[in-house]
Protein backbone atom coordinates (compact mmCIF):
# COMPACT_ATOMS: atom_id res chain seq x y z
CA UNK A 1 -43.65 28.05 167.68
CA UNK A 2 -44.96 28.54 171.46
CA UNK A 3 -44.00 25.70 173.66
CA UNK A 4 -46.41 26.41 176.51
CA UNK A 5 -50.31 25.90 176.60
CA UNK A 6 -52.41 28.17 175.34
CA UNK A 7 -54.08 30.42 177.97
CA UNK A 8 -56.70 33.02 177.34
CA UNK A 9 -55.23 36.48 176.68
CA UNK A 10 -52.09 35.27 175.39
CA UNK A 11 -50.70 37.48 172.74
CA UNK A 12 -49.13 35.80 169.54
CA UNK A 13 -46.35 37.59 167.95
CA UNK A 14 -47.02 39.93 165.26
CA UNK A 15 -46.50 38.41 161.40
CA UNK A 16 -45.60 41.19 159.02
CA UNK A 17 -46.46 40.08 155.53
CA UNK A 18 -45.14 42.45 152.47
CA UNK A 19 -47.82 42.50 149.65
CA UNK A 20 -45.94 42.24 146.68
CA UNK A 21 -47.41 42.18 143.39
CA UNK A 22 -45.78 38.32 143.02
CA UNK A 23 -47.39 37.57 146.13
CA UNK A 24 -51.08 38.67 145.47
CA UNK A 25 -50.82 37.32 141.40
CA UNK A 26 -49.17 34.00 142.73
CA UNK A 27 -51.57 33.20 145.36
CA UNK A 28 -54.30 34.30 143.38
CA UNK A 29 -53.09 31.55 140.54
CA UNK A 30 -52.41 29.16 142.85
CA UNK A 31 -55.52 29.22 144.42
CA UNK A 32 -57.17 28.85 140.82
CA UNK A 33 -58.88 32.37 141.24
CA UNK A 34 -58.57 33.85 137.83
CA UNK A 35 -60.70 37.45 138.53
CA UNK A 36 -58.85 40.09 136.59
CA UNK A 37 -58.96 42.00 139.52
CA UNK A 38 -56.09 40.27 141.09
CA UNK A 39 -53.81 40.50 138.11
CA UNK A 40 -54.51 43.15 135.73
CA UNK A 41 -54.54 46.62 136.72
CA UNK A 42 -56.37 47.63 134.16
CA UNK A 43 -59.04 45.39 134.60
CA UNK A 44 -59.10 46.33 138.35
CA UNK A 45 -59.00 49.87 137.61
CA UNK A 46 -61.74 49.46 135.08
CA UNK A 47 -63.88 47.69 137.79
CA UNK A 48 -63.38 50.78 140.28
CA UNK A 49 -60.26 49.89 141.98
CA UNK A 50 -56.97 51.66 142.10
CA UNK A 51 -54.95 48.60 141.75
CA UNK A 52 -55.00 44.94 141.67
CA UNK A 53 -55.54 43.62 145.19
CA UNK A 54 -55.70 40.40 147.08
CA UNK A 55 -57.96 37.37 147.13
CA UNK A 56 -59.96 36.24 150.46
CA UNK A 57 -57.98 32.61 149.67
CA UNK A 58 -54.76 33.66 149.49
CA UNK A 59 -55.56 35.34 153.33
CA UNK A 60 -57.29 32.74 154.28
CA UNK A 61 -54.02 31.12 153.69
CA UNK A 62 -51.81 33.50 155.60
CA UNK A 63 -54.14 33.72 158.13
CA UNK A 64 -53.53 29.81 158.61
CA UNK A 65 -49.78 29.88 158.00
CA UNK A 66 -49.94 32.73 160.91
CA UNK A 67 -51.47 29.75 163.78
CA UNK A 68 -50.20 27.19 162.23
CA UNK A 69 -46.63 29.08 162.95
CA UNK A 70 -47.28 29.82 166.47
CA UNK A 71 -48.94 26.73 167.56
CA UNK A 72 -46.47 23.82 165.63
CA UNK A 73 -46.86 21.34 163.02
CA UNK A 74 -49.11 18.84 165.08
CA UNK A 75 -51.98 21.81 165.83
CA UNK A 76 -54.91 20.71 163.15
CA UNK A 77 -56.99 24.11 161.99
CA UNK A 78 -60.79 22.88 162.84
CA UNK A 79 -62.58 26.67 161.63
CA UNK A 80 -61.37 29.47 160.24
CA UNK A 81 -64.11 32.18 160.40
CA UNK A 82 -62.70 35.16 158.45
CA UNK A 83 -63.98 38.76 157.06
CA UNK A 84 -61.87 40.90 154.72
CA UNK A 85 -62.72 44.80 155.09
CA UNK A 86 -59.84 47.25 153.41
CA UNK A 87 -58.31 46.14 150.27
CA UNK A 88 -54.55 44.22 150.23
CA UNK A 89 -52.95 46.11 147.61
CA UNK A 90 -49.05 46.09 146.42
CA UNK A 91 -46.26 48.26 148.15
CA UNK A 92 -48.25 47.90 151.04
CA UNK A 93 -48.10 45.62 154.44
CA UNK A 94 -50.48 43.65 156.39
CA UNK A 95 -49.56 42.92 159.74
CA UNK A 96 -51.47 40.12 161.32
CA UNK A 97 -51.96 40.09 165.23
CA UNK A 98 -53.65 37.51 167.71
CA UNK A 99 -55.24 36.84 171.07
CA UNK A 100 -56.56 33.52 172.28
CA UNK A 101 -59.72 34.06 173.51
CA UNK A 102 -61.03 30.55 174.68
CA UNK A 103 -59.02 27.33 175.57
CA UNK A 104 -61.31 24.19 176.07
CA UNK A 105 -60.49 20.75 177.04
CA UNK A 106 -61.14 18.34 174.59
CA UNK A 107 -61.30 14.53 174.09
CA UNK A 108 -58.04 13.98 172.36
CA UNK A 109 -55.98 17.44 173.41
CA UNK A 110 -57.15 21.02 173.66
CA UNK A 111 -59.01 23.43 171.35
CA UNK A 112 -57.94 27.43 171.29
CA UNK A 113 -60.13 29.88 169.88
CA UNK A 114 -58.00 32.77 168.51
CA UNK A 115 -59.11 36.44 167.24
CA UNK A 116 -56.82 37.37 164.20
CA UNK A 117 -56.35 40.64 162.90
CA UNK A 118 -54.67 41.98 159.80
CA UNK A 119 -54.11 45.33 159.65
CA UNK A 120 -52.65 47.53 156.18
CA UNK A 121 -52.11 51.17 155.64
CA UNK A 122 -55.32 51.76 154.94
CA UNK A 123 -57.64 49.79 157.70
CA UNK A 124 -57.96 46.29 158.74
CA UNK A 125 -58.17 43.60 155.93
CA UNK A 126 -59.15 41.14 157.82
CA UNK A 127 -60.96 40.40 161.31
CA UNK A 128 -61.83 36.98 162.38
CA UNK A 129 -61.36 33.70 164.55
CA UNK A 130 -59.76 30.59 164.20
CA UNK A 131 -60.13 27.28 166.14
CA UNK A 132 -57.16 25.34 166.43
CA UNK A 133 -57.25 22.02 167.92
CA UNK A 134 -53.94 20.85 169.56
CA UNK A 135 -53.58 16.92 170.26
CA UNK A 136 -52.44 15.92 173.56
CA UNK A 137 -48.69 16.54 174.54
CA UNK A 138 -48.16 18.98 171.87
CA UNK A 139 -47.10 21.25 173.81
């Protein structure tokens, strides 16, 4: 958790996130996304994929749990704007990376628009922005 306002530029620290088969099949289930492609290999391979591979929920997810880490329990996520590009497949890692880019005053605290990146072997898997709203003395 970072217990100093957010400024723009600040760098969070990275979050390296092994994708193991358990963890693309569970958050796939849990996130009631039942596509063969993210639990059958055959299936996926069928479909033109080499493997089964993540869903955009279960990094949508991660990509929450990755703020919501840095900025504390009382930070609220108001928009998470997120596009996946290379595939998130087993045996592989994403490593997710951010910059705030925009801290604004608000009524009831401060807002902090953050770029997040999550990068695999094979490209980035997803690019994006988050605002995160942070109620006054929260940090």
């Amino acid at each position: 958790m970072n217990p100093t306002a957010p400024a723009p530029g600040d760098t969070l620290p990275a979050l390296t996130v092994p994708l193991t088969r358990t963890l693309i099949v569970a958050g796939a289930l849990a996130s009631r996304d039942y596509q063969d492609v993210h639990h059958d290999p055959e299936a996926a391979r069928a479909k033109g994929s080499p493997e089964i591979f993540m869903n955009i929920l279960t990094t949508n997810g991660l990509v929450g749990r990755y703020i919501t880490d840095y900025f504390g329990p009382r930070c609220t996520l108001r928009k998470v704007a997120i596009r996946l590009g290379a595939p998130n497949y087993p045996g592989d890692t994403m490593v997710l990376s951010g910059t705030v880019i925009e801290v604004i005053e608000v009524t009831d605290g401060t807002e902090a628009l953050v770029r997040v990146v999550g990068t695999n072997g094979i490209g980035h898997h997803v690019t994006g922005t988050v605002t995160v709203a942070l109620p006054e003395g929260a940090v």
